[in-house]
C-alpha atoms as a PDB file:
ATOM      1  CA  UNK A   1     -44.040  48.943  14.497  1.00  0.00           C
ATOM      2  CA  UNK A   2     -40.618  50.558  13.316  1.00  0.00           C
ATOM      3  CA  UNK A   3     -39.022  51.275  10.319  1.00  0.00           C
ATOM      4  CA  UNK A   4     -38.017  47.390   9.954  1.00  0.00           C
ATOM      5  CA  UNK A   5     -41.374  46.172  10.034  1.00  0.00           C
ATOM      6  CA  UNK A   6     -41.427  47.905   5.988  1.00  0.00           C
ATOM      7  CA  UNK A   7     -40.294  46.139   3.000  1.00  0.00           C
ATOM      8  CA  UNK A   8     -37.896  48.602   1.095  1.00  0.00           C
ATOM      9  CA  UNK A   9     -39.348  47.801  -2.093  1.00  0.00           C
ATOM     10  CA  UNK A  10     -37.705  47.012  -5.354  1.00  0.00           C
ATOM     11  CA  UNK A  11     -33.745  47.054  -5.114  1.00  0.00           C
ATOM     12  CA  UNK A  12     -31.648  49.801  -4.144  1.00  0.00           C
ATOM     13  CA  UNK A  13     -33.565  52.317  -5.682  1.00  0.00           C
ATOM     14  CA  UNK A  14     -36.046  52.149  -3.231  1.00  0.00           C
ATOM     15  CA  UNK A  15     -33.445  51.418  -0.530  1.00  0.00           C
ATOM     16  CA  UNK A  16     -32.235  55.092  -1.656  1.00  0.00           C
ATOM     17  CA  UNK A  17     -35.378  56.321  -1.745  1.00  0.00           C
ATOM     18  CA  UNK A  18     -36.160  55.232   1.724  1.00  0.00           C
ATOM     19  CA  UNK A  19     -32.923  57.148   2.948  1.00  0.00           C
ATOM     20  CA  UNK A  20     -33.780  59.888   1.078  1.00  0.00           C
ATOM     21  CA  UNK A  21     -37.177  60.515   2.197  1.00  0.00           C
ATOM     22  CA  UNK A  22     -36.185  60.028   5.967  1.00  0.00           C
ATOM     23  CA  UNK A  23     -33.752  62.842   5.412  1.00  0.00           C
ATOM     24  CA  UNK A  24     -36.851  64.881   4.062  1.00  0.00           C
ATOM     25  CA  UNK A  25     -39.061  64.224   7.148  1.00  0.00           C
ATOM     26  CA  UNK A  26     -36.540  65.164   9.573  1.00  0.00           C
ATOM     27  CA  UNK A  27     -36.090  68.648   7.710  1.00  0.00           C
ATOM     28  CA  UNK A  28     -39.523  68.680   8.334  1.00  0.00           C
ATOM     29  CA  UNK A  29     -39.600  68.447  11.225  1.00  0.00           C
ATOM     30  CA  UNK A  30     -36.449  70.864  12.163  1.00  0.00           C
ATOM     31  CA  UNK A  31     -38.214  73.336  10.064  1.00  0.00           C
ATOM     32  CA  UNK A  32     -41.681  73.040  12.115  1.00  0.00           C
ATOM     33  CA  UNK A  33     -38.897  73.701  15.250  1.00  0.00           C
ATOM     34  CA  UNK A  34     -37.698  76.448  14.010  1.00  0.00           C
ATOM     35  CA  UNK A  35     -40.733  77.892  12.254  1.00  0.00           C
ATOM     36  CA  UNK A  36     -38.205  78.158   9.046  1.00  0.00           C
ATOM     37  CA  UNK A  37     -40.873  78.981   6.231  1.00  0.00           C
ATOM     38  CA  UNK A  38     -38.380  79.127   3.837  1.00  0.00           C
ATOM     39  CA  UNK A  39     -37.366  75.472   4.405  1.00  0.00           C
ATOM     40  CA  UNK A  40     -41.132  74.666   4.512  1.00  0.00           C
ATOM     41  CA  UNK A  41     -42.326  75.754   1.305  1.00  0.00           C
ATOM     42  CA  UNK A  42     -39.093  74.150  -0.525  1.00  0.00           C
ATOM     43  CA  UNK A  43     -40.806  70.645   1.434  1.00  0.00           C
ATOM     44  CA  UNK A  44     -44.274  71.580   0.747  1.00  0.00           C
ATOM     45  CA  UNK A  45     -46.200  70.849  -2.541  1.00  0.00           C
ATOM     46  CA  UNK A  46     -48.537  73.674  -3.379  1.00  0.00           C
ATOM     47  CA  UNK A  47     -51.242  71.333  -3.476  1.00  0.00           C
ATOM     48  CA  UNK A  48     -51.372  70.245   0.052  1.00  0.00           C
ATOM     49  CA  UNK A  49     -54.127  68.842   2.000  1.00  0.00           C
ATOM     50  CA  UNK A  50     -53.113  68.583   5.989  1.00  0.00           C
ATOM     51  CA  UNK A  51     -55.907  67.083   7.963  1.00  0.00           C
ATOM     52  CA  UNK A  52     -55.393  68.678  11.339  1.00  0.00           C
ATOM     53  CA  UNK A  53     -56.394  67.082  15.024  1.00  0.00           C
ATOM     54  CA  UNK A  54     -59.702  69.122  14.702  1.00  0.00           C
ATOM     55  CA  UNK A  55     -61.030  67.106  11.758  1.00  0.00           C
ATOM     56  CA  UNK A  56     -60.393  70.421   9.501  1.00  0.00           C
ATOM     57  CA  UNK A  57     -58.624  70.263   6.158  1.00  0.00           C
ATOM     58  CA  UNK A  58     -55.830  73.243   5.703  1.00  0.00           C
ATOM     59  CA  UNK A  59     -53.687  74.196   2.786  1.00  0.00           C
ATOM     60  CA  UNK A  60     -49.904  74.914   2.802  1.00  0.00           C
ATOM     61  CA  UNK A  61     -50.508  78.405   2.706  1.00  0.00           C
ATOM     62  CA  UNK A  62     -52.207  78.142   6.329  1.00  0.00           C
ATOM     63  CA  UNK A  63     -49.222  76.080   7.350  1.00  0.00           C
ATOM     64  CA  UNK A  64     -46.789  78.607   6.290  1.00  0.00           C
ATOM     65  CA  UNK A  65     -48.933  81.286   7.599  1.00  0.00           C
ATOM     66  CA  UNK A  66     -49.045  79.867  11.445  1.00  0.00           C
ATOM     67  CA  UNK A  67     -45.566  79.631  11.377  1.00  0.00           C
ATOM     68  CA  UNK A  68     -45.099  83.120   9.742  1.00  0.00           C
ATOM     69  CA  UNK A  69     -47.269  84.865  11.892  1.00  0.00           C
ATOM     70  CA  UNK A  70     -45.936  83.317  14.755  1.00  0.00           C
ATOM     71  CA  UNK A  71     -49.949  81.766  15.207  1.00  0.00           C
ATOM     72  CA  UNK A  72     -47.868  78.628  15.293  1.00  0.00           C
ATOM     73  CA  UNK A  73     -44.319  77.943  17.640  1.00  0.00           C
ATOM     74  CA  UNK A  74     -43.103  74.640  18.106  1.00  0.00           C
ATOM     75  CA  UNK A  75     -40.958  74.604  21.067  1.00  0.00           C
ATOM     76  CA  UNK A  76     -40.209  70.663  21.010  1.00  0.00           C
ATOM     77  CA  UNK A  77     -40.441  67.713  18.624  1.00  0.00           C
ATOM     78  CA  UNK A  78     -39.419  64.724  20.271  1.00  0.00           C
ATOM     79  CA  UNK A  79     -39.492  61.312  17.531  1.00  0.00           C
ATOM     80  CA  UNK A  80     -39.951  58.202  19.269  1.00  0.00           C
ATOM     81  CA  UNK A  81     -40.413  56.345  16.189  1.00  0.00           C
ATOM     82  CA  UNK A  82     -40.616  57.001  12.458  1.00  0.00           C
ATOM     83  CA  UNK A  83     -41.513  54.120   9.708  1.00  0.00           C
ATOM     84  CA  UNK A  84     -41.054  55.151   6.051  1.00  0.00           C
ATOM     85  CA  UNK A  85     -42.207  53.648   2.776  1.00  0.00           C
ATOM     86  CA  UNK A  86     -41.169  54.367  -0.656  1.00  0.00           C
ATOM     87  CA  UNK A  87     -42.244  52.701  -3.816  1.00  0.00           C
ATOM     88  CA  UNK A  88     -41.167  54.508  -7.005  1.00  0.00           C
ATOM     89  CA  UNK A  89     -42.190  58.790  -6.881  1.00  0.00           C
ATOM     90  CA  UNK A  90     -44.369  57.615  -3.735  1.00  0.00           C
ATOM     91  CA  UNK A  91     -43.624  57.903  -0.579  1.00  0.00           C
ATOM     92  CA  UNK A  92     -45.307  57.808   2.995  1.00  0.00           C
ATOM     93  CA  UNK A  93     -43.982  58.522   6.724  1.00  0.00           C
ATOM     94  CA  UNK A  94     -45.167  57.612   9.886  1.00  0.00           C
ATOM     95  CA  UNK A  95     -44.116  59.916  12.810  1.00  0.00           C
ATOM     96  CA  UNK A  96     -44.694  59.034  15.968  1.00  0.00           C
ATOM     97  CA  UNK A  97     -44.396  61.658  19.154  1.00  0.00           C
ATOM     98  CA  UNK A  98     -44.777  64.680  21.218  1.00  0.00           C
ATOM     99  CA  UNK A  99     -44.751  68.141  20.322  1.00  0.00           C
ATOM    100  CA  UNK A 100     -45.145  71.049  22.657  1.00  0.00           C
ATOM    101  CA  UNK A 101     -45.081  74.450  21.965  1.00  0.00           C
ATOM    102  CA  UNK A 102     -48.382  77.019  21.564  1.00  0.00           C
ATOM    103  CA  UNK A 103     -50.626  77.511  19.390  1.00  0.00           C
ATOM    104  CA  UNK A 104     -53.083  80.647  18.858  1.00  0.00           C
ATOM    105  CA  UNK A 105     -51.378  81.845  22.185  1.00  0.00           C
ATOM    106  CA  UNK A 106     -52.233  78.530  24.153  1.00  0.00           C
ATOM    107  CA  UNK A 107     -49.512  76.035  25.353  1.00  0.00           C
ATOM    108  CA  UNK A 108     -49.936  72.557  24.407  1.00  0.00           C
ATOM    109  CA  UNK A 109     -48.109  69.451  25.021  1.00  0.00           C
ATOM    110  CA  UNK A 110     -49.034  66.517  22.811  1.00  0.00           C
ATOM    111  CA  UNK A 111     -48.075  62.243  21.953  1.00  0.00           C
ATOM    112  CA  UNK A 112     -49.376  62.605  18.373  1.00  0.00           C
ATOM    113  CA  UNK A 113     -48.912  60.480  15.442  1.00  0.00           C
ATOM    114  CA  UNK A 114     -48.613  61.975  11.787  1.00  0.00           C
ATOM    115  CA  UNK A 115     -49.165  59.827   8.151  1.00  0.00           C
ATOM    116  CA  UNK A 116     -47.383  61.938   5.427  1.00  0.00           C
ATOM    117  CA  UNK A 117     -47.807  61.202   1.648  1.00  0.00           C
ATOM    118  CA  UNK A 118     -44.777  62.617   0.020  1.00  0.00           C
ATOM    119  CA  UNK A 119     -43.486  62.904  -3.670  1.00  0.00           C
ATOM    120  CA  UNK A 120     -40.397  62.628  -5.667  1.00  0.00           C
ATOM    121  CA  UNK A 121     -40.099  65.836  -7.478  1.00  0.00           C
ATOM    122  CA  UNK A 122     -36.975  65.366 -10.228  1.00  0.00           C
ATOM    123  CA  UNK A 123     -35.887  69.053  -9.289  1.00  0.00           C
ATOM    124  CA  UNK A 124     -37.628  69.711  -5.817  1.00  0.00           C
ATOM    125  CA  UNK A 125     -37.036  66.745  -4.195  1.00  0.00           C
ATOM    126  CA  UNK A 126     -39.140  64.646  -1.934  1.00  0.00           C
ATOM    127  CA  UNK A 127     -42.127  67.109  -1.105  1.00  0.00           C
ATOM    128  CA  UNK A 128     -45.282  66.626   1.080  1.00  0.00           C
ATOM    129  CA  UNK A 129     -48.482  66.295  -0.585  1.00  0.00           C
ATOM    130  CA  UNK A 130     -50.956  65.261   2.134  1.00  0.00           C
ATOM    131  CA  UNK A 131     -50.507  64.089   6.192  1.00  0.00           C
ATOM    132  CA  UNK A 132     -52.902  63.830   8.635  1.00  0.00           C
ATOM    133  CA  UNK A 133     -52.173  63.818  12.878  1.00  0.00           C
ATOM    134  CA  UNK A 134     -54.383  62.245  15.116  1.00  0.00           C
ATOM    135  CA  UNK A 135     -53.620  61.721  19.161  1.00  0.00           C
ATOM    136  CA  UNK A 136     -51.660  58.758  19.812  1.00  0.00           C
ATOM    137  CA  UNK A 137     -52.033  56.981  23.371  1.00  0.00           C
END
């Protein structure tokens, strides 16, 4: 599945849309690189709900905390394949791909795949409101 296998929705707003949230995902995911917190709370709502590998549900202020602290470093972010969907203010992303880096002091190297929920703020931007990663094979 790739990012043709999604209908754009209704006329070029959506088609802009699209664009625009792929352009917010990859930020994303530069920011997680770089553990740029600034950059991550612009692309963050407050209201966040990540549902990590472990089952557990964490806010954005533990997000922007392991990257802070330094809890969390992200030493690579490879995309193999991203699919995006938007349909008016909604939007979702499908990342698929490895990440290494550590994580409470232990290395890990990981094929994941993330589903992001994302919204069109009018001053913000397209900001995430909810993913979830699981291990992909």
């Amino acid at each position: 599945m790739n990012d043709d296998d999604f209908p754009a929705g209704n006329g070029g707003a959506d088609l802009a849309g699209v664009e625009g949230l792929r352009a917010a995902e990859r930020r994303l995911q530069r920011a997680q690189l770089s553990s740029d917190v600034a950059e991550l709370d612009r692309l963050i709502d407050d209201r966040l709900v990540f549902t990590g590998p472990d089952g557990r549900l964490y806010s954005k202020q533990d997000d922007l905390h392991a990257h802070r602290s330094g809890q969390q470093t992200m030493t690579r972010v490879d995309e193999e394949d991203l699919a995006v969907l938007a349909v008016g203010g909604t939007g979702v992303t499908w990342f698929l791909g490895t990440l290494e880096g550590t994580l409470a002091g232990e290395p890990f190297v990981a094929r994941v795949r993330y589903t992001r929920t994302w919204i069109l703020d009018e001053d913000e931007g397209w900001r995430l409101l909810a993913a979830h990663v699981g291990p992909a094979g």
